[in-house]
N, C-alpha and C. Protein backbone atom coordinates (compact mmCIF):
# COMPACT_ATOMS: atom_id res chain seq x y z
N UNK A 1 132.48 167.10 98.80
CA UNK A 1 133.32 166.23 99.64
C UNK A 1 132.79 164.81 99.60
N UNK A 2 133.50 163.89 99.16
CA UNK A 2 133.19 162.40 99.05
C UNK A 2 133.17 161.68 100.54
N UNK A 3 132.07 160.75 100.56
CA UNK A 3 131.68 160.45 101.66
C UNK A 3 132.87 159.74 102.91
N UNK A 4 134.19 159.00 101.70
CA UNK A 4 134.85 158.36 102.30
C UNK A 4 135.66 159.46 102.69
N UNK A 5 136.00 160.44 102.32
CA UNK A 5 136.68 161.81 102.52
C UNK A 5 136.37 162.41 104.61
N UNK A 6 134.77 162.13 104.53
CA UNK A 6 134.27 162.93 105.14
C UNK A 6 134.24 161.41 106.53
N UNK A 7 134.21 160.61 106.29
CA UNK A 7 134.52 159.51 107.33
C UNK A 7 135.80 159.47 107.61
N UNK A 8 136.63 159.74 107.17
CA UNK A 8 137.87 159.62 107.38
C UNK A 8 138.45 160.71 109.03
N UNK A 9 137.83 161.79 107.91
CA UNK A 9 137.75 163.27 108.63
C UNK A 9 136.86 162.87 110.86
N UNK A 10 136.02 162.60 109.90
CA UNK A 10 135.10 162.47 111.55
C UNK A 10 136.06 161.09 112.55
N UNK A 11 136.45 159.99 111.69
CA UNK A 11 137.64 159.34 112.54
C UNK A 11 138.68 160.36 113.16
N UNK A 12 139.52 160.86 112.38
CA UNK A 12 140.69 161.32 112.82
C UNK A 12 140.57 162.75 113.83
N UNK A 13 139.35 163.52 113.59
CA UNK A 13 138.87 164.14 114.38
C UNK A 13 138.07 163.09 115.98
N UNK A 14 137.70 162.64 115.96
CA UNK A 14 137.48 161.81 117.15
C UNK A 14 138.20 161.18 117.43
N UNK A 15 139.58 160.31 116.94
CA UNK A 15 140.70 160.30 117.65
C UNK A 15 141.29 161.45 117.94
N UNK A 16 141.35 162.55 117.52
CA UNK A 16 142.31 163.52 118.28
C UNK A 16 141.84 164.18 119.45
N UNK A 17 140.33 163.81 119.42
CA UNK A 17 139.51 164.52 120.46
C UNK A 17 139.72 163.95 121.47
N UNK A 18 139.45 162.69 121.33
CA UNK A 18 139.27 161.66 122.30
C UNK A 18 140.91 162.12 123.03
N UNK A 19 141.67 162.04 122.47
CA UNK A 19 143.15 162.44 122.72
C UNK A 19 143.47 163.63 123.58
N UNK A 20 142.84 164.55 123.27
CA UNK A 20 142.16 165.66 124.28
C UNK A 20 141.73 165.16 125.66
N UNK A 21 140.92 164.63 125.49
CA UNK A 21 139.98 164.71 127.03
C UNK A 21 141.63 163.91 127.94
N UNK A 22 142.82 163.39 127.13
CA UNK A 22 143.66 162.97 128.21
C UNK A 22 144.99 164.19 128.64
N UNK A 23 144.91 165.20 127.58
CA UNK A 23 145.49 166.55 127.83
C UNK A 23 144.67 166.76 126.62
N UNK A 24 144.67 168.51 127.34
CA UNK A 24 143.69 169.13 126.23
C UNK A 24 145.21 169.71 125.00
N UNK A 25 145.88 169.94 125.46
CA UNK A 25 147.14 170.84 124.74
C UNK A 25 147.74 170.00 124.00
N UNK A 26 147.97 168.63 124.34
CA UNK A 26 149.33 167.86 123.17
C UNK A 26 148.90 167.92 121.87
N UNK A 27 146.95 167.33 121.78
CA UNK A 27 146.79 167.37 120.32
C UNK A 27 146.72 168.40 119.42
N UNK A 28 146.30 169.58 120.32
CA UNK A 28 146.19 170.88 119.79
C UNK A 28 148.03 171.33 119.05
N UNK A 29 148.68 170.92 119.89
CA UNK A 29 150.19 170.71 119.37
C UNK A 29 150.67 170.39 118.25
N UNK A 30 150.09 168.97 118.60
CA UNK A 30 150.46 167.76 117.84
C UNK A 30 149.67 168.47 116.00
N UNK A 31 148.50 168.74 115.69
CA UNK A 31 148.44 169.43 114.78
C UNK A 31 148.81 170.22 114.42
N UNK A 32 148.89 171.80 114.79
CA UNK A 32 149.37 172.92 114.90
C UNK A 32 151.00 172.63 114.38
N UNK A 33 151.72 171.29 114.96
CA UNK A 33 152.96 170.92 114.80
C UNK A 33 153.04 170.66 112.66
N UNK A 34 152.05 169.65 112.91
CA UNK A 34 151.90 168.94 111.26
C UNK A 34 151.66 170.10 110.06
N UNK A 35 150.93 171.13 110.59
CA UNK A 35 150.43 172.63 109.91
C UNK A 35 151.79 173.26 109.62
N UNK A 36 152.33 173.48 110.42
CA UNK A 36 153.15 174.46 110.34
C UNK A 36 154.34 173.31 109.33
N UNK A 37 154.43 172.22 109.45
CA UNK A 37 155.84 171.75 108.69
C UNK A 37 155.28 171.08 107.86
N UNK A 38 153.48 171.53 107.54
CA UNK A 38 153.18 171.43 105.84
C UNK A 38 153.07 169.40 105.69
N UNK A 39 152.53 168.79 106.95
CA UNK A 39 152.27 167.76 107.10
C UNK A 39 150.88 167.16 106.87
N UNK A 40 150.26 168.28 106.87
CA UNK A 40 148.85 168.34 106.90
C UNK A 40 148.65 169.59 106.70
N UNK A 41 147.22 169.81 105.80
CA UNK A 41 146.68 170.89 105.30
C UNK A 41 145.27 171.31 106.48
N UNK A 42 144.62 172.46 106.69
CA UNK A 42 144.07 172.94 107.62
C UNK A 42 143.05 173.83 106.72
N UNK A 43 141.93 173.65 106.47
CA UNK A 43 141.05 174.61 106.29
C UNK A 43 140.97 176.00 106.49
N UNK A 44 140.72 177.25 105.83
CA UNK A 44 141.31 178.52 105.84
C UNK A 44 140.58 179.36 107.40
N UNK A 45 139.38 178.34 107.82
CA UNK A 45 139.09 178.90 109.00
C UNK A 45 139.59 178.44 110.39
N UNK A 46 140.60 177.42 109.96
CA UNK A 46 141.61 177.16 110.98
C UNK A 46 143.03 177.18 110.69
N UNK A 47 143.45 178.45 109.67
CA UNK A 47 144.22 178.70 109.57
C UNK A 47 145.64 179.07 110.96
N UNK A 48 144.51 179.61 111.39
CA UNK A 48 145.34 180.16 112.39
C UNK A 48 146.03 179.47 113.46
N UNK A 49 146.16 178.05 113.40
CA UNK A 49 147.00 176.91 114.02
C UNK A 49 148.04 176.78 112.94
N UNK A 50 148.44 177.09 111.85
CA UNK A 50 149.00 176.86 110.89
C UNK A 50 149.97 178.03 111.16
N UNK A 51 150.35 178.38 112.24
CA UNK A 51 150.91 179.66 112.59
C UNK A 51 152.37 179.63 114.03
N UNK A 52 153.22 180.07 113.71
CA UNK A 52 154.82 179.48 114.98
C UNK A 52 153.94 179.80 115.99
N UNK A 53 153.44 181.37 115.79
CA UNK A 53 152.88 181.71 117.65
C UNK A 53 151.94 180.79 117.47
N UNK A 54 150.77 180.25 117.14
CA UNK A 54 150.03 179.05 117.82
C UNK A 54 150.58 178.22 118.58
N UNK A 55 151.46 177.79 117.50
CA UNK A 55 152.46 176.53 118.26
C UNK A 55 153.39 176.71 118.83
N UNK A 56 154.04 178.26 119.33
CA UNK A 56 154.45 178.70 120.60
C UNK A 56 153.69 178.40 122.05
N UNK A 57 152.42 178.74 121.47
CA UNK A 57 151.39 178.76 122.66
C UNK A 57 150.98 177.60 122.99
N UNK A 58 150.93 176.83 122.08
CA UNK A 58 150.35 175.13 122.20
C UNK A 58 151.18 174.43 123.37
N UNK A 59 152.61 175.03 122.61
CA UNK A 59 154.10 174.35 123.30
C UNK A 59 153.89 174.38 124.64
N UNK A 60 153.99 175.86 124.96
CA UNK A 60 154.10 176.40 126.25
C UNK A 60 152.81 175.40 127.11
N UNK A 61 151.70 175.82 126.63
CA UNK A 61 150.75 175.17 127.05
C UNK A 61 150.53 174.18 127.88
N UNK A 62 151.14 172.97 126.91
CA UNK A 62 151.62 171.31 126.64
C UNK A 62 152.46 171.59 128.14
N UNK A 63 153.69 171.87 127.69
CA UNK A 63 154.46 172.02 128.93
C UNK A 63 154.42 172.08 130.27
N UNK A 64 153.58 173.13 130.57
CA UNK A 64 153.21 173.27 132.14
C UNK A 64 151.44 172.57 132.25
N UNK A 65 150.76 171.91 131.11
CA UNK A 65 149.73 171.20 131.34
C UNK A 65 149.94 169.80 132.30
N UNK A 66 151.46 169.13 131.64
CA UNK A 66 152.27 168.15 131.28
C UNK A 66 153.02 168.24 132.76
N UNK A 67 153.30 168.75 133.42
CA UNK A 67 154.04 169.23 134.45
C UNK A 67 152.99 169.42 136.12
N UNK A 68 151.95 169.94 135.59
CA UNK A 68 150.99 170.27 136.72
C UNK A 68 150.26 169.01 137.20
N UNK A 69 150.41 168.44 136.44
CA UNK A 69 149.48 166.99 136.90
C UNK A 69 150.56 166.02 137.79
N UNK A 70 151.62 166.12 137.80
CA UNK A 70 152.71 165.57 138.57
C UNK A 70 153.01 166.34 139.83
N UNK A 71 151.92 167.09 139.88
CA UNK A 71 152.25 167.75 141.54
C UNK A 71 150.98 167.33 142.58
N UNK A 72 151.37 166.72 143.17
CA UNK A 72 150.11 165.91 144.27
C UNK A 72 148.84 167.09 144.84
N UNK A 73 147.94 166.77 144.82
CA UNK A 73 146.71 167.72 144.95
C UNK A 73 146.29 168.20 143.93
N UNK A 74 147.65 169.41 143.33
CA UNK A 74 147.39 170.19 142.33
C UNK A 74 146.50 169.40 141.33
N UNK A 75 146.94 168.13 140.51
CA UNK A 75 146.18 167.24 139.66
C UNK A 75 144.82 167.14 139.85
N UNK A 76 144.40 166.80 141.00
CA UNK A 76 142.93 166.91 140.90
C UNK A 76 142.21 168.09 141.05
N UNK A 77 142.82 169.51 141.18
CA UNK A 77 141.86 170.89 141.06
C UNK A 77 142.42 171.01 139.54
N UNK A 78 143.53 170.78 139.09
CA UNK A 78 143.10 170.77 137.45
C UNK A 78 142.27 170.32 136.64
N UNK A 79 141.81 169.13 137.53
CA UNK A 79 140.66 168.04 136.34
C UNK A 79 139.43 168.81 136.45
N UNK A 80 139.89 169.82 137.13
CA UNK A 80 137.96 170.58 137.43
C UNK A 80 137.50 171.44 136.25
N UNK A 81 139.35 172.49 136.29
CA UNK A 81 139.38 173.51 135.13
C UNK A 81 139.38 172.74 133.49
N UNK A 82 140.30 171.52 133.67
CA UNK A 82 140.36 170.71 132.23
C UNK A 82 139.15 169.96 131.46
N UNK A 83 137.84 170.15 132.34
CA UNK A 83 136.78 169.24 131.68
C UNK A 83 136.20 170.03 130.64
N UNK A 84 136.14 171.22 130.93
CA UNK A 84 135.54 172.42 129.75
C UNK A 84 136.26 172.28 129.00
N UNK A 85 137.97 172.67 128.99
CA UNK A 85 138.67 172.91 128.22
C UNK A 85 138.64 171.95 127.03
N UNK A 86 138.90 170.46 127.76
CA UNK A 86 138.36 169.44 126.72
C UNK A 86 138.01 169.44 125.73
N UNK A 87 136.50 169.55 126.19
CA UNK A 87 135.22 169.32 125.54
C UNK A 87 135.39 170.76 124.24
N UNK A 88 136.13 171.42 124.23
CA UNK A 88 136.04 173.16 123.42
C UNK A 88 137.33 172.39 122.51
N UNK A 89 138.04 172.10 123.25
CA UNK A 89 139.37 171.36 122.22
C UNK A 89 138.71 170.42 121.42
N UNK A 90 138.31 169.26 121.84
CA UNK A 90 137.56 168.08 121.33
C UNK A 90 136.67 168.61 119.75
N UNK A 91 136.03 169.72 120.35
CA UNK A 91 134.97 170.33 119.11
C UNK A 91 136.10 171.08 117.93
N UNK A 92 137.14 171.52 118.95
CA UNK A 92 137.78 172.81 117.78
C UNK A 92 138.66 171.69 116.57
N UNK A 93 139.16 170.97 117.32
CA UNK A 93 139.92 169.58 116.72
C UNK A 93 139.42 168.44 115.19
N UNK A 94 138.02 168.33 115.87
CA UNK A 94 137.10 167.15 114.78
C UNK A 94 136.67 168.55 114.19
N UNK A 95 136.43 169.93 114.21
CA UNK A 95 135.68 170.79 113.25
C UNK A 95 137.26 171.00 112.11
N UNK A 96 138.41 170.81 112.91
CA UNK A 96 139.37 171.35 112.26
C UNK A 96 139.90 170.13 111.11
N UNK A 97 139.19 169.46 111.13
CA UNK A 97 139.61 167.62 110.27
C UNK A 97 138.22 167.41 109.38
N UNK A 98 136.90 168.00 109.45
CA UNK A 98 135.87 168.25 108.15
C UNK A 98 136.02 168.54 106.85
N UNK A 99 136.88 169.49 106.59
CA UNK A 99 137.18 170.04 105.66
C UNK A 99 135.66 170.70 104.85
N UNK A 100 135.56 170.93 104.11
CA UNK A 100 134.59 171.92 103.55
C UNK A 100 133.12 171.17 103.34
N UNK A 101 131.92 171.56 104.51
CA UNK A 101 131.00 171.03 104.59
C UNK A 101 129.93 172.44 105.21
N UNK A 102 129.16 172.15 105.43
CA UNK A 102 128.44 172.80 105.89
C UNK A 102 128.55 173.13 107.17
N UNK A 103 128.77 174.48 107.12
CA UNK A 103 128.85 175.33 109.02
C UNK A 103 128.11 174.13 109.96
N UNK A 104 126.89 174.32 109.36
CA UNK A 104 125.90 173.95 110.52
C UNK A 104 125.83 172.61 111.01
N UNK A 105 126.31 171.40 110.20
CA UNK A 105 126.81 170.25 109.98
C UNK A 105 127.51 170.29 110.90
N UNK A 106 129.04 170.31 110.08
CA UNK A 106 130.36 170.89 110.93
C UNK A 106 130.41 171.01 112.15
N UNK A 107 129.65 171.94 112.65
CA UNK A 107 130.04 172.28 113.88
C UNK A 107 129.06 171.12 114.75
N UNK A 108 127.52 171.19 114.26
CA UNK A 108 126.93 170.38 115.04
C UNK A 108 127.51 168.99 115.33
N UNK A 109 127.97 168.31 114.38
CA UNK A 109 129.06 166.98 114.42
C UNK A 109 130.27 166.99 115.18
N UNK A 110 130.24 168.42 115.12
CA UNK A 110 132.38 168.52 115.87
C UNK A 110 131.65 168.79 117.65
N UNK A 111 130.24 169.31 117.45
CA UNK A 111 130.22 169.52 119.10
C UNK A 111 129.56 167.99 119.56
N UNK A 112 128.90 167.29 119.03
CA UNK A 112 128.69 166.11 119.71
C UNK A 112 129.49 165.35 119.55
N UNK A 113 130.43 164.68 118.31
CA UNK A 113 131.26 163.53 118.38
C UNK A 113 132.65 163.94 119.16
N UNK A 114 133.02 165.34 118.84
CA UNK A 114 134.53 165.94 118.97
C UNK A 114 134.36 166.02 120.54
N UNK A 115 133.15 166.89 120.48
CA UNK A 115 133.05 167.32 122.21
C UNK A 115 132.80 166.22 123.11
N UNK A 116 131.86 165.41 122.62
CA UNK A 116 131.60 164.62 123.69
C UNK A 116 132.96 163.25 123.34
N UNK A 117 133.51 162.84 122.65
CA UNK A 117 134.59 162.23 122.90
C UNK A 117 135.48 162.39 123.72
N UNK A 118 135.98 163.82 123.84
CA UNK A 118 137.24 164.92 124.92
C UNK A 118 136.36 164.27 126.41
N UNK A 119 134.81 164.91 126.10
CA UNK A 119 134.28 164.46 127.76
C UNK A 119 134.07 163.31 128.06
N UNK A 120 134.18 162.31 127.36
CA UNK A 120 133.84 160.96 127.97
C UNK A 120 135.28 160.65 128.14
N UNK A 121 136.46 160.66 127.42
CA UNK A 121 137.53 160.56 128.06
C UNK A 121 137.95 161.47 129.45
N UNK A 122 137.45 163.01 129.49
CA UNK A 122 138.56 163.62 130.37
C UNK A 122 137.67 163.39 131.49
N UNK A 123 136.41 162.88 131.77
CA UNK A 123 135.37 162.11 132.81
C UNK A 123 136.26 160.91 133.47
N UNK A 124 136.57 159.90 132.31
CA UNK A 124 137.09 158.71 133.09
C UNK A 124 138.14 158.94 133.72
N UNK A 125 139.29 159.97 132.96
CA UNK A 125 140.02 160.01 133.51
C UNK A 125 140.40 161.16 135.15
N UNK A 126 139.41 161.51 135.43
CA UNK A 126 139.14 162.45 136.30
C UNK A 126 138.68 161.06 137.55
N UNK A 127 138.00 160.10 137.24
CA UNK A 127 137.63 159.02 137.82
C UNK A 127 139.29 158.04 138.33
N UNK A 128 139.50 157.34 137.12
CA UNK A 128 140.63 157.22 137.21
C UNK A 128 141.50 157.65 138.73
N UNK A 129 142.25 158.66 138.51
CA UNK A 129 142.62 159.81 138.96
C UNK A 129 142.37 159.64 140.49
N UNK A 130 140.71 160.19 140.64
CA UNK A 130 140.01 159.83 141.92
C UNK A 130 140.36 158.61 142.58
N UNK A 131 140.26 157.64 142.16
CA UNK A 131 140.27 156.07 142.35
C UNK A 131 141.31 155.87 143.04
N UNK A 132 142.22 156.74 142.24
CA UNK A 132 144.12 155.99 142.84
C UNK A 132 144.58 156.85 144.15
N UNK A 133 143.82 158.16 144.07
CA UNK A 133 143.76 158.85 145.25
C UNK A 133 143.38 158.29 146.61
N UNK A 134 142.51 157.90 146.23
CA UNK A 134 141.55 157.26 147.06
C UNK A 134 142.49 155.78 147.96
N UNK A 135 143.30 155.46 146.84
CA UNK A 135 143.78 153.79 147.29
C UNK A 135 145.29 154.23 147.44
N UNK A 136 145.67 155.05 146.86
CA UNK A 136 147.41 155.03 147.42
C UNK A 136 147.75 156.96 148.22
N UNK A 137 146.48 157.38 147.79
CA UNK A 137 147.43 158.71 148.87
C UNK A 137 147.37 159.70 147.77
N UNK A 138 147.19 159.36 146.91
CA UNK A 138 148.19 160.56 145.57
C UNK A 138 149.31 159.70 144.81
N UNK A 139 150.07 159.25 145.67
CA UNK A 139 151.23 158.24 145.02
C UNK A 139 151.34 157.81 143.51
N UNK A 140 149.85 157.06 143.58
CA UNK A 140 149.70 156.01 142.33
C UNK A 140 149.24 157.46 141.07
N UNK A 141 148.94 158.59 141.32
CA UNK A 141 148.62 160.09 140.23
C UNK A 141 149.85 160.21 139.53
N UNK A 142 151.00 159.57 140.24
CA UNK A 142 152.03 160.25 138.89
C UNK A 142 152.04 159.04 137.64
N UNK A 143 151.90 157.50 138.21
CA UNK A 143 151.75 156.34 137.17
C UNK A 143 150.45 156.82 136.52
N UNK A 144 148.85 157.59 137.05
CA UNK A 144 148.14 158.16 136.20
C UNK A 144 148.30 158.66 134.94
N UNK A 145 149.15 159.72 135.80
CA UNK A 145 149.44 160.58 134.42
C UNK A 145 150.26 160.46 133.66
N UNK A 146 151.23 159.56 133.85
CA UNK A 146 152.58 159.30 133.01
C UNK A 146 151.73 158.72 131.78
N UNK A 147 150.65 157.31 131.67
CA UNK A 147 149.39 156.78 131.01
C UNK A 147 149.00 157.78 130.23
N UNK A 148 148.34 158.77 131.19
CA UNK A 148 147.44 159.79 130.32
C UNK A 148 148.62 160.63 129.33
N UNK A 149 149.80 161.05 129.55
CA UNK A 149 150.33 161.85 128.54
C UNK A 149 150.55 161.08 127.71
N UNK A 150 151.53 159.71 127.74
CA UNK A 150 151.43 158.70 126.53
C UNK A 150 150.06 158.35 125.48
N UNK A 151 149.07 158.11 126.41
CA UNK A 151 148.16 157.75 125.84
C UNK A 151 147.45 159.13 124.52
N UNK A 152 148.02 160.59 124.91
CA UNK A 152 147.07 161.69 124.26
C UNK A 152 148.68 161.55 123.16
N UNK A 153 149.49 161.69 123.62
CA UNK A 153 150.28 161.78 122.54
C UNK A 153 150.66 160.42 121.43
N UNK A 154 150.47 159.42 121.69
CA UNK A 154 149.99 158.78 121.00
C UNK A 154 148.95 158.82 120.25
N UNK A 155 147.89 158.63 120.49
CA UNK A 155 146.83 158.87 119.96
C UNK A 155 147.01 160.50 119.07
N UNK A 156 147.17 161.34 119.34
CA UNK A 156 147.51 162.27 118.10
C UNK A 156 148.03 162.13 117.09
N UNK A 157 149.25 161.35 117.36
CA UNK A 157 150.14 161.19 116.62
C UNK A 157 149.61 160.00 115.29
N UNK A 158 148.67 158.66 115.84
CA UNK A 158 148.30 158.21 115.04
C UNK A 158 146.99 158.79 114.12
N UNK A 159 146.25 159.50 114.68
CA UNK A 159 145.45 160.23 114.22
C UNK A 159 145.88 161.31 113.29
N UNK A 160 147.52 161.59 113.36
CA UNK A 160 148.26 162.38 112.06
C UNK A 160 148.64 161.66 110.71
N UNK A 161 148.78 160.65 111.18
CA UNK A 161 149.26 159.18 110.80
C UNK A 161 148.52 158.98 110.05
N UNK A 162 147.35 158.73 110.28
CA UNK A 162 145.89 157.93 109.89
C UNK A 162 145.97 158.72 108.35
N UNK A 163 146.18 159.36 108.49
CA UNK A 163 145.57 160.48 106.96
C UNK A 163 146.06 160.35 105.86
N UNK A 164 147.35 159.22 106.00
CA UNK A 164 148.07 158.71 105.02
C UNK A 164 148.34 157.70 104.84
N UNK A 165 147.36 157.22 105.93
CA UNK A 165 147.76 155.45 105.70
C UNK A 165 145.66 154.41 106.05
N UNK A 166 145.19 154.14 104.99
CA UNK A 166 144.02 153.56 105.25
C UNK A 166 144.15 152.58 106.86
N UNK A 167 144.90 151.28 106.57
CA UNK A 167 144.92 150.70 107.29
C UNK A 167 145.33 151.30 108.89
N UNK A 168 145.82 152.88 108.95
CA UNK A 168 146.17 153.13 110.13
C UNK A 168 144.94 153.73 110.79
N UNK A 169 144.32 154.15 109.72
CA UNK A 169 142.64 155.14 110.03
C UNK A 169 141.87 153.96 110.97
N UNK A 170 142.03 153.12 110.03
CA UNK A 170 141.02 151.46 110.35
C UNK A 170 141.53 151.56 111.93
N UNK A 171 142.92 151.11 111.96
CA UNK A 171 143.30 150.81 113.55
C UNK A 171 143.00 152.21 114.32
N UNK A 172 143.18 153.33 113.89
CA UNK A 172 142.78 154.23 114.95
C UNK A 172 141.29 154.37 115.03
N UNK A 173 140.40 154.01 114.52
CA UNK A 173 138.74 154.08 114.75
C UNK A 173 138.27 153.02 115.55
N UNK A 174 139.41 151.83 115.44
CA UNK A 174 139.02 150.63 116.29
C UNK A 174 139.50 151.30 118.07
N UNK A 175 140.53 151.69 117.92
CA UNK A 175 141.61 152.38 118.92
C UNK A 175 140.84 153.37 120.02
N UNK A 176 140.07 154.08 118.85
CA UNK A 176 139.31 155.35 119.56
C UNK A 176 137.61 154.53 120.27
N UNK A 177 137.52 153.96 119.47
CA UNK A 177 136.32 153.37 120.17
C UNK A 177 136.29 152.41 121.31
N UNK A 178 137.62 151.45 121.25
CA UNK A 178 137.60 150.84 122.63
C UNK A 178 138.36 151.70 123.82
N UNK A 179 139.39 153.35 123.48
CA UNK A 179 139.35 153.76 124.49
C UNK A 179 137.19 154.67 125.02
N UNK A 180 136.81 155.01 124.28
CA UNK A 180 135.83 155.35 124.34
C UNK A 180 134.36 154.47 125.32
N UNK A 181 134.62 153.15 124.62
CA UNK A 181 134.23 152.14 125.45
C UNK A 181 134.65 152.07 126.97
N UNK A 182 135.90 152.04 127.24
CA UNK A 182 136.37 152.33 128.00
C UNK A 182 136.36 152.92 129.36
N UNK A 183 135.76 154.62 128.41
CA UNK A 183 135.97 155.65 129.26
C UNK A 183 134.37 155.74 130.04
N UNK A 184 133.33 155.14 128.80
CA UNK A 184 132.05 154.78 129.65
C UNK A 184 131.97 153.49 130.87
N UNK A 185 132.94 152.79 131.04
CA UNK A 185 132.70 151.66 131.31
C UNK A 185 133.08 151.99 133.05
N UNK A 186 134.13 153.20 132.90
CA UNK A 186 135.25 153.76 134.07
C UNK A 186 134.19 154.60 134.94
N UNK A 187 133.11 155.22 133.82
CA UNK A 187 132.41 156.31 134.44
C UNK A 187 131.64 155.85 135.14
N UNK A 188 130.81 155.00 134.66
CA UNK A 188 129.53 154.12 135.17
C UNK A 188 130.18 153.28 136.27
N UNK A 189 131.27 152.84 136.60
CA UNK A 189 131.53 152.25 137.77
C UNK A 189 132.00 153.04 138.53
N UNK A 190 132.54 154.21 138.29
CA UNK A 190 132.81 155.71 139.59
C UNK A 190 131.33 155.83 139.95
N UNK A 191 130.35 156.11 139.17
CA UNK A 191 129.22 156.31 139.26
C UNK A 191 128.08 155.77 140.50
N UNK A 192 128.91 154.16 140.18
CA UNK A 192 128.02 153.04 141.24
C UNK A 192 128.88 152.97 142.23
N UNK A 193 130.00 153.16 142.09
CA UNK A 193 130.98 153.37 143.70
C UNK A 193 130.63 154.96 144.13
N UNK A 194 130.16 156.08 143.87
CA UNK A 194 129.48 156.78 144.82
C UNK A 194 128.58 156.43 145.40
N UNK A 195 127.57 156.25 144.18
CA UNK A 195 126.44 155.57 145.01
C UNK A 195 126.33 154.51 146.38
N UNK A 196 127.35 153.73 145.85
CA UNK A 196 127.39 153.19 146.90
C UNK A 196 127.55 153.05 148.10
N UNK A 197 128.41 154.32 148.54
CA UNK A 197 128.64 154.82 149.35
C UNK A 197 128.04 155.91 150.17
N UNK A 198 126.90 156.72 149.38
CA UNK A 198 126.02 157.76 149.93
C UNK A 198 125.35 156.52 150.34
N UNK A 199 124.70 155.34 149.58
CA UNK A 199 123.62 154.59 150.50
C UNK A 199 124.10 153.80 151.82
N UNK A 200 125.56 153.59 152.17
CA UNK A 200 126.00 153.20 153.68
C UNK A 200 126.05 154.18 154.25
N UNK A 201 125.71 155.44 153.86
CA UNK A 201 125.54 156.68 155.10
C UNK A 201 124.94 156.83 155.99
């Protein structure tokens, strides 16, 4: 595997991850979608996204993932169950965009860049989330999430994109890193607004 092969791969896998941590299901979709209508090719050990029932299940998934976050409360006991999920999507996603490298590689790369991309996004946005709770009631959670589904389905979509177009790879690595930037920048200030607040106790 040629090196530019294998950079390409770890981009478009960390955009789709990153894409994750804002629903875990669209990107899992959003590929599973490209597999099945022969848009993209899938390695024989992730064949099995390359399959209708996957992307029955993805669908379904997507759907009521997509749906649950628009119900007041409910949204924030999901962000509890969705941070794992993430981070397992994030890894299954960038391992599923390597193409033929070494297991041990592979996976070790798909669990720190893939995984921890999903978690530094589905962190901020769990912050996020918190924040608007905090200042409008719940209210301001549905403009949240309306953001967060655009933002994961986008981002998949260019990250499908990317694989056929250099200059789109370029913009999605720039794309993925300032949401990434981002998502540290969101955390670390949830971070110092707790703090701040256990020390006026």
């Amino acid at each position: 595997m040629e090196v530019s092969d294998l950079l390409f791969g770890i981009i478009t896998g960390v955009g789709l991850s990153a894409a994750s941590g804002f629903r875990v299901f669209l990107p899992l979709l959003a590929v599973s979608a490209a597999a099945n209508f022969n848009i993209i090719d899938l390695s024989e050990s992730f064949s099995w996204m390359d399959t209708w029932l996957a992307f029955g299940c993805f669908l379904t998934a997507s759907i009521v993932e997509v749906l649950v976050y628009y119900i007041p409360a409910v949204d924030n006991l999901v962000d509890t169950i969705a941070g794992p999920a993430a981070v397992v999507a994030g890894t299954v996603l960038t391992a599923s965009t390597l193409g033929d490298i070494s297991p041990f590689f592979k996976w070790t790369l798909a669990i720190i860049a893939g995984g921890g991309a999903a978690g530094i996004t589905q962190a901020a946005t769990t912050v996020a989330r918190g924040a608007s709770t905090a200042m409008t009631g719940g209210l301001g959670n549905i403009g949240v999430s309306t953001i967060e589904n655009g933002s994961s389905t986008g981002m998949a979509l260019a990250a499908i994109g990317a694989v056929f177009s250099p200059p789109l790879m370029i913009a999605l690595g720039v794309i993925t890193f300032l949401v990434l930037a981002g998502g540290i920048w969101l955390i670390v200030w949830g971070v110092k607004k707790i703090r701040g607040r256990k020390s006026n106790v």
